[in-house]
N, C-alpha and C. Protein backbone atom coordinates (compact mmCIF):
# COMPACT_ATOMS: atom_id res chain seq x y z
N UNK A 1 -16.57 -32.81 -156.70
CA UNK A 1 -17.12 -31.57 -156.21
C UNK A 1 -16.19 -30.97 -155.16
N UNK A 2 -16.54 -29.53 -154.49
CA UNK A 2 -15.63 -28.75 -153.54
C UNK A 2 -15.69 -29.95 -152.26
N UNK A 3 -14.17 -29.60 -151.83
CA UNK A 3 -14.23 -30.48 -150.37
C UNK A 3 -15.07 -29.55 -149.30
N UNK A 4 -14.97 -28.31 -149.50
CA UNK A 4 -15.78 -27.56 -148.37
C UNK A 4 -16.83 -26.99 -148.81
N UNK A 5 -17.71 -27.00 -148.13
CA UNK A 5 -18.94 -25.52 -148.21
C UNK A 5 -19.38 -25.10 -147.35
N UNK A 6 -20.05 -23.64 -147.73
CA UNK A 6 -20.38 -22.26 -146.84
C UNK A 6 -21.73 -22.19 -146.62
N UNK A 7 -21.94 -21.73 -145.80
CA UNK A 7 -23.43 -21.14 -145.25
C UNK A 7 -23.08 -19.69 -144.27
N UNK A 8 -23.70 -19.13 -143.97
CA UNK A 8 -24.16 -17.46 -143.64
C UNK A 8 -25.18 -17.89 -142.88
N UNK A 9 -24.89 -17.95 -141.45
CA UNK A 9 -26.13 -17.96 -140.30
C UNK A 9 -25.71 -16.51 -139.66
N UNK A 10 -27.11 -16.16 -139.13
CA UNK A 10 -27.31 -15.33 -138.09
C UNK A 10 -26.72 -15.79 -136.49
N UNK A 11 -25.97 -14.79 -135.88
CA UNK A 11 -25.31 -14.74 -134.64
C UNK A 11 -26.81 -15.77 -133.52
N UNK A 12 -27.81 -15.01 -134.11
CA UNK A 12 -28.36 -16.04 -132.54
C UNK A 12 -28.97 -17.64 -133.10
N UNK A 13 -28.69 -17.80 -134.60
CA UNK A 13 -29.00 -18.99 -134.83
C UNK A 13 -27.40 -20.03 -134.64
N UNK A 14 -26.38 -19.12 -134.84
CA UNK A 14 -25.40 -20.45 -134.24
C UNK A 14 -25.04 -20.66 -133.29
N UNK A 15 -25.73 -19.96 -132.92
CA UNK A 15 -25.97 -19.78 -130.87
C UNK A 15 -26.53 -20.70 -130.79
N UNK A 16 -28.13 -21.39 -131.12
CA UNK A 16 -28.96 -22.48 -131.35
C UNK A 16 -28.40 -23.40 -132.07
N UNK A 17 -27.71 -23.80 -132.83
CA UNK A 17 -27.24 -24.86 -133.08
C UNK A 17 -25.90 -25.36 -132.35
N UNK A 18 -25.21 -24.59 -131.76
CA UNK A 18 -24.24 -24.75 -130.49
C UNK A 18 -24.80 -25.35 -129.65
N UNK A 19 -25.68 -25.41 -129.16
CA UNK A 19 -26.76 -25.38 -128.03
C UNK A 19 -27.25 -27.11 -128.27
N UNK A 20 -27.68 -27.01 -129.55
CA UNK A 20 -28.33 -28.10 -130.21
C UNK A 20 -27.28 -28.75 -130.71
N UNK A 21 -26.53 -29.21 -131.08
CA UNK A 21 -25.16 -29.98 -131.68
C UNK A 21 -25.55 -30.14 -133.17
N UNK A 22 -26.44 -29.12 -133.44
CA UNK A 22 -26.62 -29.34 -135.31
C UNK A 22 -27.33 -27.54 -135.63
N UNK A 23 -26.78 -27.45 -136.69
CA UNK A 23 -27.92 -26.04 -137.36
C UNK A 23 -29.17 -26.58 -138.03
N UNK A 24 -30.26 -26.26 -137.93
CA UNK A 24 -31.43 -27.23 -138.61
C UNK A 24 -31.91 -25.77 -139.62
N UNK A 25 -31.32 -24.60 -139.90
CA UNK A 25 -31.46 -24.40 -140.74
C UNK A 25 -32.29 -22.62 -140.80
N UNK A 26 -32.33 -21.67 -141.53
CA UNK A 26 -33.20 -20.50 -141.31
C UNK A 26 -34.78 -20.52 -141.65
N UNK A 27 -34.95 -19.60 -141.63
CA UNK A 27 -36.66 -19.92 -141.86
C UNK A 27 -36.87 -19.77 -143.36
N UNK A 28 -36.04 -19.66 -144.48
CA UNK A 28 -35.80 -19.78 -145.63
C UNK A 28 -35.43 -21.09 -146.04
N UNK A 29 -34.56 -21.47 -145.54
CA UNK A 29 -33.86 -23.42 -144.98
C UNK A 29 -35.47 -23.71 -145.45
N UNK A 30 -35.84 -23.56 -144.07
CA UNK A 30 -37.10 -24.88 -143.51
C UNK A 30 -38.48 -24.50 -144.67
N UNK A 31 -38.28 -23.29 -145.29
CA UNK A 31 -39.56 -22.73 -146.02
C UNK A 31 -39.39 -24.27 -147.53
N UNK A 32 -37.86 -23.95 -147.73
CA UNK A 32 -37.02 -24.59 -149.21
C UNK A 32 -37.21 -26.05 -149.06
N UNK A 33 -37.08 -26.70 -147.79
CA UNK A 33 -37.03 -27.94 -147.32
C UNK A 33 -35.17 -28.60 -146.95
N UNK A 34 -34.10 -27.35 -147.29
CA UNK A 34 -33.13 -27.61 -147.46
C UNK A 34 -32.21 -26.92 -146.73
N UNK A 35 -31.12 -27.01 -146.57
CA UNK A 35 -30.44 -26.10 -145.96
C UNK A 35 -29.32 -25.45 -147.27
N UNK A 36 -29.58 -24.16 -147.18
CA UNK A 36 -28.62 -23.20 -148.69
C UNK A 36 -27.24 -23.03 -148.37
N UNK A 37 -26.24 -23.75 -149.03
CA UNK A 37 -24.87 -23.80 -149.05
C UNK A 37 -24.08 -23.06 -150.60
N UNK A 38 -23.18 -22.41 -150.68
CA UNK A 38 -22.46 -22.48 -151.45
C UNK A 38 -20.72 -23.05 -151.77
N UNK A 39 -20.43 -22.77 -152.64
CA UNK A 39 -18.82 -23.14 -152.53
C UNK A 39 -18.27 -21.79 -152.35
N UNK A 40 -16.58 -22.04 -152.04
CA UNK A 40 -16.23 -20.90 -151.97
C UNK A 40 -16.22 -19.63 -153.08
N UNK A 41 -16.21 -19.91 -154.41
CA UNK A 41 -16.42 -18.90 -155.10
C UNK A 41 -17.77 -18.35 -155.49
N UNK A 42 -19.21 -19.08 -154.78
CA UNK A 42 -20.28 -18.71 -155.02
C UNK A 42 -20.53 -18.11 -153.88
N UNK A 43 -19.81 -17.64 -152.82
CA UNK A 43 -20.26 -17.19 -151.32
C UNK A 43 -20.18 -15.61 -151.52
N UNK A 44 -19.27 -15.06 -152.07
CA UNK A 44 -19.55 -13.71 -152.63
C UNK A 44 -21.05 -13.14 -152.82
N UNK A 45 -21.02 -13.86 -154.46
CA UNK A 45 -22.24 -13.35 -154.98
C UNK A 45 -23.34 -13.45 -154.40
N UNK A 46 -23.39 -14.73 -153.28
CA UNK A 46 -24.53 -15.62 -152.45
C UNK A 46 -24.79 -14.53 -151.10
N UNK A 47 -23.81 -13.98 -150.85
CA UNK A 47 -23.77 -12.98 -149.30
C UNK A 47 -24.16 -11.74 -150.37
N UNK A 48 -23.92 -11.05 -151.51
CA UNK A 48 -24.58 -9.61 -151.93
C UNK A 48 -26.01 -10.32 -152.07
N UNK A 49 -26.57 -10.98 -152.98
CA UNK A 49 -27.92 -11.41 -153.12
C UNK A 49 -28.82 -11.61 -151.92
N UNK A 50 -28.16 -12.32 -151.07
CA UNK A 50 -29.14 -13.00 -149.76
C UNK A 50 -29.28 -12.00 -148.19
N UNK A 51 -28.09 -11.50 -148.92
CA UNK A 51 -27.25 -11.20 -146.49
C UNK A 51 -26.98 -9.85 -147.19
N UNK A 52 -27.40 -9.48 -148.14
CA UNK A 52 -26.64 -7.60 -147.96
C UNK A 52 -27.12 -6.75 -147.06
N UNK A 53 -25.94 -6.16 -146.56
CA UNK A 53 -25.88 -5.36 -145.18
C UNK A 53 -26.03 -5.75 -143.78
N UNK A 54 -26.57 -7.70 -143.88
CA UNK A 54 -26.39 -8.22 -142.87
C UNK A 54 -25.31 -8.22 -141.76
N UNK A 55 -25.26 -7.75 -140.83
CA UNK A 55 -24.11 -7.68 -139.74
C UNK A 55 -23.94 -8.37 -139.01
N UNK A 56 -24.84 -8.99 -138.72
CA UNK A 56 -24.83 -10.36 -137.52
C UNK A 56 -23.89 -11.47 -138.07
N UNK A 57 -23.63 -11.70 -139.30
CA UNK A 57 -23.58 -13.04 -139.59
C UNK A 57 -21.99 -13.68 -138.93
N UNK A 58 -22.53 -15.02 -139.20
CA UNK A 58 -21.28 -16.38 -138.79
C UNK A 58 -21.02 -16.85 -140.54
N UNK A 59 -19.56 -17.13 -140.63
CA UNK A 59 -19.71 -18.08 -141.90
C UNK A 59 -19.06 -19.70 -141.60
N UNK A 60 -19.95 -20.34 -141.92
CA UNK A 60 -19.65 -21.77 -141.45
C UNK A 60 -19.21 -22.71 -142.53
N UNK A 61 -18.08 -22.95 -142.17
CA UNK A 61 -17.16 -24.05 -143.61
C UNK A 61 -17.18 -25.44 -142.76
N UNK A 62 -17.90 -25.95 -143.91
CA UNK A 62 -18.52 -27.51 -143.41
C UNK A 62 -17.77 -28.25 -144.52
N UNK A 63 -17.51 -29.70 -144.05
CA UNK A 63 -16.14 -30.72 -144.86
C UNK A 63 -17.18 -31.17 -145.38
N UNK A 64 -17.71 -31.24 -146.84
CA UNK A 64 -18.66 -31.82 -147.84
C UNK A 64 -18.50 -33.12 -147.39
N UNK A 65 -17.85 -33.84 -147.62
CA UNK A 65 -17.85 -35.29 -147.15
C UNK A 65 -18.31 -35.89 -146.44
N UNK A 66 -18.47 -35.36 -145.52
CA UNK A 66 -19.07 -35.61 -143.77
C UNK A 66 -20.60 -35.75 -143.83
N UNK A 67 -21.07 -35.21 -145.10
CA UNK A 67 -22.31 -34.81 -145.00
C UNK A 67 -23.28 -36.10 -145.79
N UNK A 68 -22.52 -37.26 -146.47
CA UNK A 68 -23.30 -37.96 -147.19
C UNK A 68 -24.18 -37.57 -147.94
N UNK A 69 -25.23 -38.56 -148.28
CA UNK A 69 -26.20 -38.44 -149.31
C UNK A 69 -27.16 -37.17 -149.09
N UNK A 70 -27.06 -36.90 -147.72
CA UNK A 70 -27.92 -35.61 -147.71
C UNK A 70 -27.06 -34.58 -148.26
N UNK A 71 -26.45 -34.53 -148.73
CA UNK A 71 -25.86 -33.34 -149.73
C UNK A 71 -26.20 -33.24 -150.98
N UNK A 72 -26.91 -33.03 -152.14
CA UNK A 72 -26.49 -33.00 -152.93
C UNK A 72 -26.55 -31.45 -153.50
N UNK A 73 -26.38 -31.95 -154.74
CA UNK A 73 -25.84 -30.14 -156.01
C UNK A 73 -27.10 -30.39 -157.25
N UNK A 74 -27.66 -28.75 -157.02
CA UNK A 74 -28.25 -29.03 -157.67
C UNK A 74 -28.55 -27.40 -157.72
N UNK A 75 -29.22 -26.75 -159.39
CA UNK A 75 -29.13 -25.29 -159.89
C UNK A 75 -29.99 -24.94 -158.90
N UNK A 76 -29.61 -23.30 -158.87
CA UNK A 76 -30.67 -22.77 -157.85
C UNK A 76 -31.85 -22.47 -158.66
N UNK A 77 -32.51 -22.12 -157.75
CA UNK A 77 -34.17 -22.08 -158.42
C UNK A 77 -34.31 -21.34 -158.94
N UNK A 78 -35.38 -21.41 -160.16
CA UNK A 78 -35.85 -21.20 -161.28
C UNK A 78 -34.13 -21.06 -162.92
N UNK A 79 -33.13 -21.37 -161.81
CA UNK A 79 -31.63 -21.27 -162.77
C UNK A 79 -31.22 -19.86 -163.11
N UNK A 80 -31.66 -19.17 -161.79
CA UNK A 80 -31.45 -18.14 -161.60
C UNK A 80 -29.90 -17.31 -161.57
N UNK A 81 -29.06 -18.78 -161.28
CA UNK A 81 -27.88 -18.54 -160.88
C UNK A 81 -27.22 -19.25 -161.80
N UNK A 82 -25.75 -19.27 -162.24
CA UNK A 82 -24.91 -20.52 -163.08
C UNK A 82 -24.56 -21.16 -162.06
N UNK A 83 -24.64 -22.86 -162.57
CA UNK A 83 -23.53 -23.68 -161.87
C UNK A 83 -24.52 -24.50 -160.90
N UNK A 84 -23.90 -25.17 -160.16
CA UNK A 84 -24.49 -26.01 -159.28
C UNK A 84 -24.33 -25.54 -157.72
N UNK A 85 -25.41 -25.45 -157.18
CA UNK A 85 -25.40 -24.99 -155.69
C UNK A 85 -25.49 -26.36 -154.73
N UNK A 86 -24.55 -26.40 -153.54
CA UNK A 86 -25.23 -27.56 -152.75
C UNK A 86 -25.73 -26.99 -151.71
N UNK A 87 -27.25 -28.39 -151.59
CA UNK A 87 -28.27 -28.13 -150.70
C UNK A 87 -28.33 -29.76 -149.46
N UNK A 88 -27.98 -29.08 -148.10
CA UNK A 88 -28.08 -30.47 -147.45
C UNK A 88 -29.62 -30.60 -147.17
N UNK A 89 -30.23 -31.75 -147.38
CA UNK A 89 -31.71 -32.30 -146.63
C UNK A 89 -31.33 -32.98 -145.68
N UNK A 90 -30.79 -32.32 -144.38
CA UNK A 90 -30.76 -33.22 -143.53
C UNK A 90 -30.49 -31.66 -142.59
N UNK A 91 -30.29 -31.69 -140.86
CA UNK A 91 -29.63 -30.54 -139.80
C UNK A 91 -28.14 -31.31 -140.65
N UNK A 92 -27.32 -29.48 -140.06
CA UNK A 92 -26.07 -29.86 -140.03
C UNK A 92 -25.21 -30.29 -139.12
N UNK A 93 -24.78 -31.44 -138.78
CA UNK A 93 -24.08 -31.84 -137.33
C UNK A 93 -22.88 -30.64 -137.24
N UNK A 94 -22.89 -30.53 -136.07
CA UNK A 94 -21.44 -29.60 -135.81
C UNK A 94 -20.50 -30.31 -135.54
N UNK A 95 -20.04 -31.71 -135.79
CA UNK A 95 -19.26 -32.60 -136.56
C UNK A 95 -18.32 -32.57 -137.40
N UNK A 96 -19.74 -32.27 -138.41
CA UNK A 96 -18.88 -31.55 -139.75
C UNK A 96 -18.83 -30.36 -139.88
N UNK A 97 -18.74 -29.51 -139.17
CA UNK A 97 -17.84 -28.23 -139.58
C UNK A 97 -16.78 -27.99 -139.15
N UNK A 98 -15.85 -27.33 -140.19
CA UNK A 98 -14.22 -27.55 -139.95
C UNK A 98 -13.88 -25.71 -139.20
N UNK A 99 -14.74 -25.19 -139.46
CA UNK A 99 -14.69 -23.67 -138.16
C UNK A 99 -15.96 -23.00 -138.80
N UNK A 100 -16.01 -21.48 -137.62
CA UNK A 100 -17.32 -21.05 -137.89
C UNK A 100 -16.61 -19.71 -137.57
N UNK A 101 -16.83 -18.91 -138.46
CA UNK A 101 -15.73 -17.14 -137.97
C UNK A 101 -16.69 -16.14 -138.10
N UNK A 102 -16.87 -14.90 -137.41
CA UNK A 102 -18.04 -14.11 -137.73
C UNK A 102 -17.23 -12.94 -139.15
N UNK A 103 -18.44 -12.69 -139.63
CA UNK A 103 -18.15 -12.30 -140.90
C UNK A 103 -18.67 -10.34 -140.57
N UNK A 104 -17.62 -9.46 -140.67
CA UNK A 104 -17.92 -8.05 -140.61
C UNK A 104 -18.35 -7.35 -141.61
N UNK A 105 -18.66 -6.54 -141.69
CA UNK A 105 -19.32 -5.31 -142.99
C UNK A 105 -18.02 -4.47 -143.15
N UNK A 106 -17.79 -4.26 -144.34
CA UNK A 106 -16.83 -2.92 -144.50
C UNK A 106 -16.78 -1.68 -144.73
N UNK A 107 -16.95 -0.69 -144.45
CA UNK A 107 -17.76 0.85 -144.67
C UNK A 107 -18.33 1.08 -145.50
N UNK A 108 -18.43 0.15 -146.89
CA UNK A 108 -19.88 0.26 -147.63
C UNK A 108 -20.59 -0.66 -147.57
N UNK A 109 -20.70 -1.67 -146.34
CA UNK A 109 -21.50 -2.35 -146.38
C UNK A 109 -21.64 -3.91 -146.89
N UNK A 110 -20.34 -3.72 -147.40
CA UNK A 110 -19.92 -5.15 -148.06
C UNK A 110 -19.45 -6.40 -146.71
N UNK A 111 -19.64 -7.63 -146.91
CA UNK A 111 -18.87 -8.16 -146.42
C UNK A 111 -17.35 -9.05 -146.38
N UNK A 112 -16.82 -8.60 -145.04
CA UNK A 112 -15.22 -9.35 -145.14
C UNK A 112 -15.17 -10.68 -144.94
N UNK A 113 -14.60 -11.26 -146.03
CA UNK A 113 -14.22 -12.53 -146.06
C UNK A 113 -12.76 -13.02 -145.79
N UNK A 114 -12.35 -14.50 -145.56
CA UNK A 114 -10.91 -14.61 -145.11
C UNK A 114 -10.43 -14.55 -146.68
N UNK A 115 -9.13 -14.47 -146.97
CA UNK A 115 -8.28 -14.37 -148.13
C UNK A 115 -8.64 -15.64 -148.61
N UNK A 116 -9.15 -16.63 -148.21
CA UNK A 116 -8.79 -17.93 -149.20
C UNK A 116 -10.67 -17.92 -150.22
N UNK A 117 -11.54 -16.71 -149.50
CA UNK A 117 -12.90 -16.59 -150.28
C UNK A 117 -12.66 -15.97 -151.63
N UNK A 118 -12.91 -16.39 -152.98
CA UNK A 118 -12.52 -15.66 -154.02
C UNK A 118 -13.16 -14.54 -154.07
């Protein structure tokens, strides 16, 4: 599987997990029982579907590895999506994340990603 994966928090939730030495997750997270990750080529489609027009956001690239058995991959719900999504059941230690960059809107609203996001 990918060595890294993504998540899309809100500015005052990685404020709270700074704070806390782990992200435990949005109120979508805690509704799912999981915390919602993608890989890098599912973070696109995952930020128009979930975060469109969101401005606040952080994007957080976490080293899969780090994360053990509480990681696994598995389709999103109802297989709504292709492919396998990973979902951690566990907070995320800020341990394992390898950086956290805030993510801007671009005059239509889209968001900017670094060059290495497909």
């Amino acid at each position: 599987m990918e060595s890294f994966i993504y998540t899309l928090i809100r500015e005052a939730d990685w404020r709270a997990a700074e704070a806390a030495g782990a992200y435990h997750g949005s109120s979508d997270d805690r509704r799912d029982g999981f915390l919602h990750f993608s890989t890098a080529s599912q973070l696109r489609a995952s930020a128009a579907k979930h975060r469109a027009g969101v401005a606040d956001l952080w994007m957080i690239e976490a080293e899969a590895s780090a994360l053990g058995h509480a990681l696994k991959w598995e389709p999103a719900a109802g297989g709504s999506r292709p492919g396998l999504f990973p979902h951690l059941y566990a907070p995320l230690p800020l341990a394992a994340i390898r950086r956290a960059i805030p993510v801007t809107l671009d005059a239509a609203g889209a968001h900017l990603f670094p060059p290495e996001i497909p």
